[in-house]
PDB file of N, CA and C in Angstrom:
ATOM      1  N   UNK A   1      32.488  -2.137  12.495  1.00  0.00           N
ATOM      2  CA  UNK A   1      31.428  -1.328  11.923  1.00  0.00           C
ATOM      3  C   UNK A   1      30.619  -0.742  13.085  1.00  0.00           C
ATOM      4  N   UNK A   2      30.239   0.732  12.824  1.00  0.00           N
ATOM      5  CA  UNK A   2      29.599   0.661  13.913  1.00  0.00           C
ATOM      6  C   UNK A   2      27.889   0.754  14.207  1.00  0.00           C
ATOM      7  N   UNK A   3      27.331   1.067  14.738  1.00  0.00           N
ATOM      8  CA  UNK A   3      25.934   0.512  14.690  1.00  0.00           C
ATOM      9  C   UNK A   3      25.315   1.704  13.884  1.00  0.00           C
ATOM     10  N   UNK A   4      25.425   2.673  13.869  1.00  0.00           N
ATOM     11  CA  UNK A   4      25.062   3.812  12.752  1.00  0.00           C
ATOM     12  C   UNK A   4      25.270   3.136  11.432  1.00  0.00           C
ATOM     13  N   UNK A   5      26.581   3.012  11.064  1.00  0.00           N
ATOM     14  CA  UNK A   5      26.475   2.598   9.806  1.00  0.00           C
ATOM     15  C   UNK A   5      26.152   0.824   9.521  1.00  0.00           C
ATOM     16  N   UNK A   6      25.984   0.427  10.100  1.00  0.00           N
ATOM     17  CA  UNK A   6      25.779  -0.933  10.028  1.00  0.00           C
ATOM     18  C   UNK A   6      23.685  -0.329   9.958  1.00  0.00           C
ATOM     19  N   UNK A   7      23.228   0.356  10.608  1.00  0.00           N
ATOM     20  CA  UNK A   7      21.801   0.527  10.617  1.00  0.00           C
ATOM     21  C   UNK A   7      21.568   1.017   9.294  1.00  0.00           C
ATOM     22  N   UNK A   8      22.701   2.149   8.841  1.00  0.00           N
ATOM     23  CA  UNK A   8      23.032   2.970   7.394  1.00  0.00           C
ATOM     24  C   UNK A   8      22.599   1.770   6.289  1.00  0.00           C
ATOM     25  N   UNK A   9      23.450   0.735   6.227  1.00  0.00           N
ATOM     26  CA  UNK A   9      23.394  -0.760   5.177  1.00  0.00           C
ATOM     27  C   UNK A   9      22.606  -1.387   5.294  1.00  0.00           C
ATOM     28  N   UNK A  10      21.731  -1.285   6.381  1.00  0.00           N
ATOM     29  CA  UNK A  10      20.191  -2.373   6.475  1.00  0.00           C
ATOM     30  C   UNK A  10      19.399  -1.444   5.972  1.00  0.00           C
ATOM     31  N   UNK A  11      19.575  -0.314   6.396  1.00  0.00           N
ATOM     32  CA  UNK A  11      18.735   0.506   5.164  1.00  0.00           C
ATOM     33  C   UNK A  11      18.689   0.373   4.018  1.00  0.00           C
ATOM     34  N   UNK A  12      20.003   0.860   3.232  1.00  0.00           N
ATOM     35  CA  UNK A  12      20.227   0.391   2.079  1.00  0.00           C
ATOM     36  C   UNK A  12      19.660  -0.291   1.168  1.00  0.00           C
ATOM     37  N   UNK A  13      19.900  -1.998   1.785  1.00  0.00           N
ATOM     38  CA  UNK A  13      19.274  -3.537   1.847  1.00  0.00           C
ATOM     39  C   UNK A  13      17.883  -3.254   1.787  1.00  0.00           C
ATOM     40  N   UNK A  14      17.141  -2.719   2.234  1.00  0.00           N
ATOM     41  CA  UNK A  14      15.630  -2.549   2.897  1.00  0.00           C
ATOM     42  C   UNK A  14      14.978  -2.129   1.774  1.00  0.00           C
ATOM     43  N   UNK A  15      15.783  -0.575   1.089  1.00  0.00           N
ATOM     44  CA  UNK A  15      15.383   0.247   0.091  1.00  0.00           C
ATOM     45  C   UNK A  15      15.071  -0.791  -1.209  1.00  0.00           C
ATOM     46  N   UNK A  16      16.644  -1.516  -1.139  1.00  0.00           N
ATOM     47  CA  UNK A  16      16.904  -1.956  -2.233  1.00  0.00           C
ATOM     48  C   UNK A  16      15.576  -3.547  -2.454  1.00  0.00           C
ATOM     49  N   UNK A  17      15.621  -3.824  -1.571  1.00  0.00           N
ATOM     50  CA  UNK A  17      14.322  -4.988  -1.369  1.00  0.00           C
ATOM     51  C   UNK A  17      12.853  -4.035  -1.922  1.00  0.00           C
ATOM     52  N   UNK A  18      13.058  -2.917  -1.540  1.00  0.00           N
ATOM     53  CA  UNK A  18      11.674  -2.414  -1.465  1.00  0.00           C
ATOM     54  C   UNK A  18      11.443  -2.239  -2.833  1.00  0.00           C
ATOM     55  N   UNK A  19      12.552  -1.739  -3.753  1.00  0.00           N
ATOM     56  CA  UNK A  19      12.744  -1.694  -5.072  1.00  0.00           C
ATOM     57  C   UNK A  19      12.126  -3.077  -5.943  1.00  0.00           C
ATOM     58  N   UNK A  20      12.837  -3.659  -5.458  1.00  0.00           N
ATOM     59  CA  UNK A  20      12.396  -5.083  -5.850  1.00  0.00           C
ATOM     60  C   UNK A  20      11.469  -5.763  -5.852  1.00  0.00           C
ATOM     61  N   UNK A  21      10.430  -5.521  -4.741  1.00  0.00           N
ATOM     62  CA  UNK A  21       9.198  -5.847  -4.591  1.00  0.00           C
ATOM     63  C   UNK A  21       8.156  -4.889  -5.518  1.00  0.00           C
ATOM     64  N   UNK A  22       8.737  -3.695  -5.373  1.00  0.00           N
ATOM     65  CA  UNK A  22       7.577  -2.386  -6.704  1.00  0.00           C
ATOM     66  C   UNK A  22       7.838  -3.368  -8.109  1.00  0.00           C
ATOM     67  N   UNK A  23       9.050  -3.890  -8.230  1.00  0.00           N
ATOM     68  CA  UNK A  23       9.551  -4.194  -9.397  1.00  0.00           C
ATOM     69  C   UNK A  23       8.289  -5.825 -10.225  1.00  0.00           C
ATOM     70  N   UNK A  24       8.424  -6.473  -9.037  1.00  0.00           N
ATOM     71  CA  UNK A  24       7.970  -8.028  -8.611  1.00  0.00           C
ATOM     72  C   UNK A  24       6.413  -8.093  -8.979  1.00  0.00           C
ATOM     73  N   UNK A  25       5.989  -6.769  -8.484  1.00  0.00           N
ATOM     74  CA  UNK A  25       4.531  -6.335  -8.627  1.00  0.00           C
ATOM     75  C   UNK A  25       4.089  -6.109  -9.686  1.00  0.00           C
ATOM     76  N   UNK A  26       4.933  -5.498 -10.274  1.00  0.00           N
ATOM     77  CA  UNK A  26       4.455  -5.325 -11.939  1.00  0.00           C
ATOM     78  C   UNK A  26       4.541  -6.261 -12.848  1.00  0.00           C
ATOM     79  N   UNK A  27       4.986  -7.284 -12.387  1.00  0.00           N
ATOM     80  CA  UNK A  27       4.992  -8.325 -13.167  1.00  0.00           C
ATOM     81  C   UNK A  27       3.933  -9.441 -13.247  1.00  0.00           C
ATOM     82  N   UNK A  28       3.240  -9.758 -13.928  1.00  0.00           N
ATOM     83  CA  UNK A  28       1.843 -10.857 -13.758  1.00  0.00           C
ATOM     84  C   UNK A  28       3.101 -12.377 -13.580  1.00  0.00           C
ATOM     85  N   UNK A  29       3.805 -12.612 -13.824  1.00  0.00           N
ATOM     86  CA  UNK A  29       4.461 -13.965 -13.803  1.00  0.00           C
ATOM     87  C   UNK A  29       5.494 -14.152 -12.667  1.00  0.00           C
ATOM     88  N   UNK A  30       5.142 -12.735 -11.749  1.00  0.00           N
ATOM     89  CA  UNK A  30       5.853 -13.172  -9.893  1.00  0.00           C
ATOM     90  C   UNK A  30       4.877 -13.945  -9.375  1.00  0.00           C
ATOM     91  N   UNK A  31       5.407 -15.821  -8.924  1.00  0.00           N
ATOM     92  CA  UNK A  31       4.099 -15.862  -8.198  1.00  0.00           C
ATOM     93  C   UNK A  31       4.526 -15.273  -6.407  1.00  0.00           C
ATOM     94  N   UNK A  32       3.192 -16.077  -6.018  1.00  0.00           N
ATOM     95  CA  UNK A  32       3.122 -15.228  -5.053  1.00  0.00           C
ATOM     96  C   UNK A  32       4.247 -16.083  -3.738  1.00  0.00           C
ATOM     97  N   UNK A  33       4.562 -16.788  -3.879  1.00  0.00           N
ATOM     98  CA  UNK A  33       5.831 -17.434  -2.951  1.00  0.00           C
ATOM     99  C   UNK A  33       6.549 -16.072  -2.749  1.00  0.00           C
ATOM    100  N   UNK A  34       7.068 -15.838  -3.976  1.00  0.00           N
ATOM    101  CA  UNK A  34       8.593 -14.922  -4.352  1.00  0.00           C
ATOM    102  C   UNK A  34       8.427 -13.891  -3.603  1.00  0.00           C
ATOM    103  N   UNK A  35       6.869 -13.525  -3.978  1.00  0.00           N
ATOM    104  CA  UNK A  35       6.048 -11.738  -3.142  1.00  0.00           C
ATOM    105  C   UNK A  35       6.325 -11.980  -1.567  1.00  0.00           C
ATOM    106  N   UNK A  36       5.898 -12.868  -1.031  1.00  0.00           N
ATOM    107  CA  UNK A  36       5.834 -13.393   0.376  1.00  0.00           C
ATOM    108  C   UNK A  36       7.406 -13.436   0.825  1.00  0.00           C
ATOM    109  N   UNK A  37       8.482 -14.112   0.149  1.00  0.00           N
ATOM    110  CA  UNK A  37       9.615 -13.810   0.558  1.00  0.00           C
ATOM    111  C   UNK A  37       9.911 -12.657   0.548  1.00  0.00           C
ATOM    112  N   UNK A  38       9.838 -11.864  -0.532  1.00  0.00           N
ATOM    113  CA  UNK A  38      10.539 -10.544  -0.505  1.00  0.00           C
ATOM    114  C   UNK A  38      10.177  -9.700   0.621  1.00  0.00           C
ATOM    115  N   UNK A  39       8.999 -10.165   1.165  1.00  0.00           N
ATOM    116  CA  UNK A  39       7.986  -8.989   2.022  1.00  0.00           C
ATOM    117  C   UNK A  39       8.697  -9.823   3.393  1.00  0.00           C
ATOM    118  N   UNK A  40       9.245 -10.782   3.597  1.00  0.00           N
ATOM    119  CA  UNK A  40       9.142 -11.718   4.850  1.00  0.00           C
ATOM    120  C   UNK A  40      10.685 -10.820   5.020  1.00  0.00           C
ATOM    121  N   UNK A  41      11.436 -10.876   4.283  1.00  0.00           N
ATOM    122  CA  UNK A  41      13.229 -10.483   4.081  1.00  0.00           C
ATOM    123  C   UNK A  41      12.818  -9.048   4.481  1.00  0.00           C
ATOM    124  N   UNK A  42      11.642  -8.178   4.391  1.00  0.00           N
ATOM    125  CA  UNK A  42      12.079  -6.598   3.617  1.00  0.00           C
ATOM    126  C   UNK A  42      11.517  -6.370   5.722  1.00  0.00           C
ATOM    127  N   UNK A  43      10.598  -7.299   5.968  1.00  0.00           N
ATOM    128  CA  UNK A  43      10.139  -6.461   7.276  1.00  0.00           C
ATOM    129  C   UNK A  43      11.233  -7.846   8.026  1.00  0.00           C
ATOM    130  N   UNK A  44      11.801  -8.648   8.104  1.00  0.00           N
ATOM    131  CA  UNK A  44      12.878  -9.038   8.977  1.00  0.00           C
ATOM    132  C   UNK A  44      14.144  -7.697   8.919  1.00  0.00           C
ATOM    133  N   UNK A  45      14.447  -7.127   8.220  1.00  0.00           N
ATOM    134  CA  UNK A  45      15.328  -5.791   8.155  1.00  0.00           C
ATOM    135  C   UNK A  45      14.794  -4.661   8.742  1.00  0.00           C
ATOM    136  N   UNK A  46      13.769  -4.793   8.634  1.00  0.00           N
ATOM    137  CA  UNK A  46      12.892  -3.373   9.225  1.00  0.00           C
ATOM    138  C   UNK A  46      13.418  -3.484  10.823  1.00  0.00           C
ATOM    139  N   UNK A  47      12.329  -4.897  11.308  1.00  0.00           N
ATOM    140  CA  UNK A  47      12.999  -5.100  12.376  1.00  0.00           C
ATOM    141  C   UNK A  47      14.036  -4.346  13.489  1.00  0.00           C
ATOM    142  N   UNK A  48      15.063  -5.698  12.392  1.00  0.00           N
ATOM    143  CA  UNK A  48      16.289  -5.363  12.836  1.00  0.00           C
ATOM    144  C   UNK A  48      16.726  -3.490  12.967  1.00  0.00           C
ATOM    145  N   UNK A  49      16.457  -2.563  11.979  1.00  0.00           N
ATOM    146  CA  UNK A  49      16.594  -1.893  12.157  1.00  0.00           C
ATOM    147  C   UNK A  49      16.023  -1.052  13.246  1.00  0.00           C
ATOM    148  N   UNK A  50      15.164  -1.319  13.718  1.00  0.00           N
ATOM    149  CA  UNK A  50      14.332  -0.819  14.893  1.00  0.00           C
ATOM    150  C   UNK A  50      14.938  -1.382  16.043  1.00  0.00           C
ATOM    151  N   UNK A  51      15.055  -2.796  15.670  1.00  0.00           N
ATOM    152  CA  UNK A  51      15.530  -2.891  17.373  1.00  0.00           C
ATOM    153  C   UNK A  51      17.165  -2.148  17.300  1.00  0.00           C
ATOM    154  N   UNK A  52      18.143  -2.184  16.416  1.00  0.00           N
ATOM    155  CA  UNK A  52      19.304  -1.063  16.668  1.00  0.00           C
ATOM    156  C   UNK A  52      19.200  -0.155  16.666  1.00  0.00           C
ATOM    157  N   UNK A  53      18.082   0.849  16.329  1.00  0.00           N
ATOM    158  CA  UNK A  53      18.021   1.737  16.928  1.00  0.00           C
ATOM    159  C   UNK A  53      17.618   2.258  17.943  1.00  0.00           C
ATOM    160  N   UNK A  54      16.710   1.289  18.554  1.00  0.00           N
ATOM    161  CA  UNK A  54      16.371   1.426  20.040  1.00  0.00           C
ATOM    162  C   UNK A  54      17.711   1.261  20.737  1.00  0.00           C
ATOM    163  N   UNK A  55      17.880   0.412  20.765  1.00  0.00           N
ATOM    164  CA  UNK A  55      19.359   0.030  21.129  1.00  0.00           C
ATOM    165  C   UNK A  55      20.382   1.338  21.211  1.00  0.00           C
ATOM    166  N   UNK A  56      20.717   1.735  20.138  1.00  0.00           N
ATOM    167  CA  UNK A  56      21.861   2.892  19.922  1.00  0.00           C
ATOM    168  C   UNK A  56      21.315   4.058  20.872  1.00  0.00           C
ATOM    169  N   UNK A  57      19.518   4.477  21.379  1.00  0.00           N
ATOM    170  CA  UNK A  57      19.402   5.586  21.965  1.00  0.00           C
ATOM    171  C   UNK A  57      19.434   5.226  23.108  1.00  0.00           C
ATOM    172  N   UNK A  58      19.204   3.618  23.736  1.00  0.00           N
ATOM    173  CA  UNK A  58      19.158   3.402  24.916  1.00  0.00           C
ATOM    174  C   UNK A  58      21.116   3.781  25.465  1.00  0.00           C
ATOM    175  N   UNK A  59      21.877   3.511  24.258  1.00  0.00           N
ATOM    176  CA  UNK A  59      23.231   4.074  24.672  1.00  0.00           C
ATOM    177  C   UNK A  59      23.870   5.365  24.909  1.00  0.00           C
ATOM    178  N   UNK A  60      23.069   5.998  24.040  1.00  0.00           N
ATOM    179  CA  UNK A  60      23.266   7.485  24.724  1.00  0.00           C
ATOM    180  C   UNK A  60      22.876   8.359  25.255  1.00  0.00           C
TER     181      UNK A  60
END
């Protein structure tokens, strides 16, 4: 895979978390553990995506 599209699928993942958390919010019976994971998972991807893309420009 290469790091474009591998950055492409953490996106994806990211969106799809982000979905999930708008979703989580509207609900009065998310407690707040679940909120805290989703948010802990959604910016560990962010991350990652930042540091590969630093990465990918430091390569070319």
């Amino acid at each position: 895979m290469s790091v474009q599209s591998h950055i492409a699928e953490l996106e994806r993942r990211h969106a799809a978390l982000e979905r999930e958390l708008d979703e989580a919010n509207q609900h009065p019976s998310v407690d707040g553990t679940t909120l805290r994971e989703l948010k802990r998972q959604k910016l560990a991807l962010k991350d990652e995506i930042v540091k590969l893309s630093s990465e990918a420009k430091v390569l070319h």
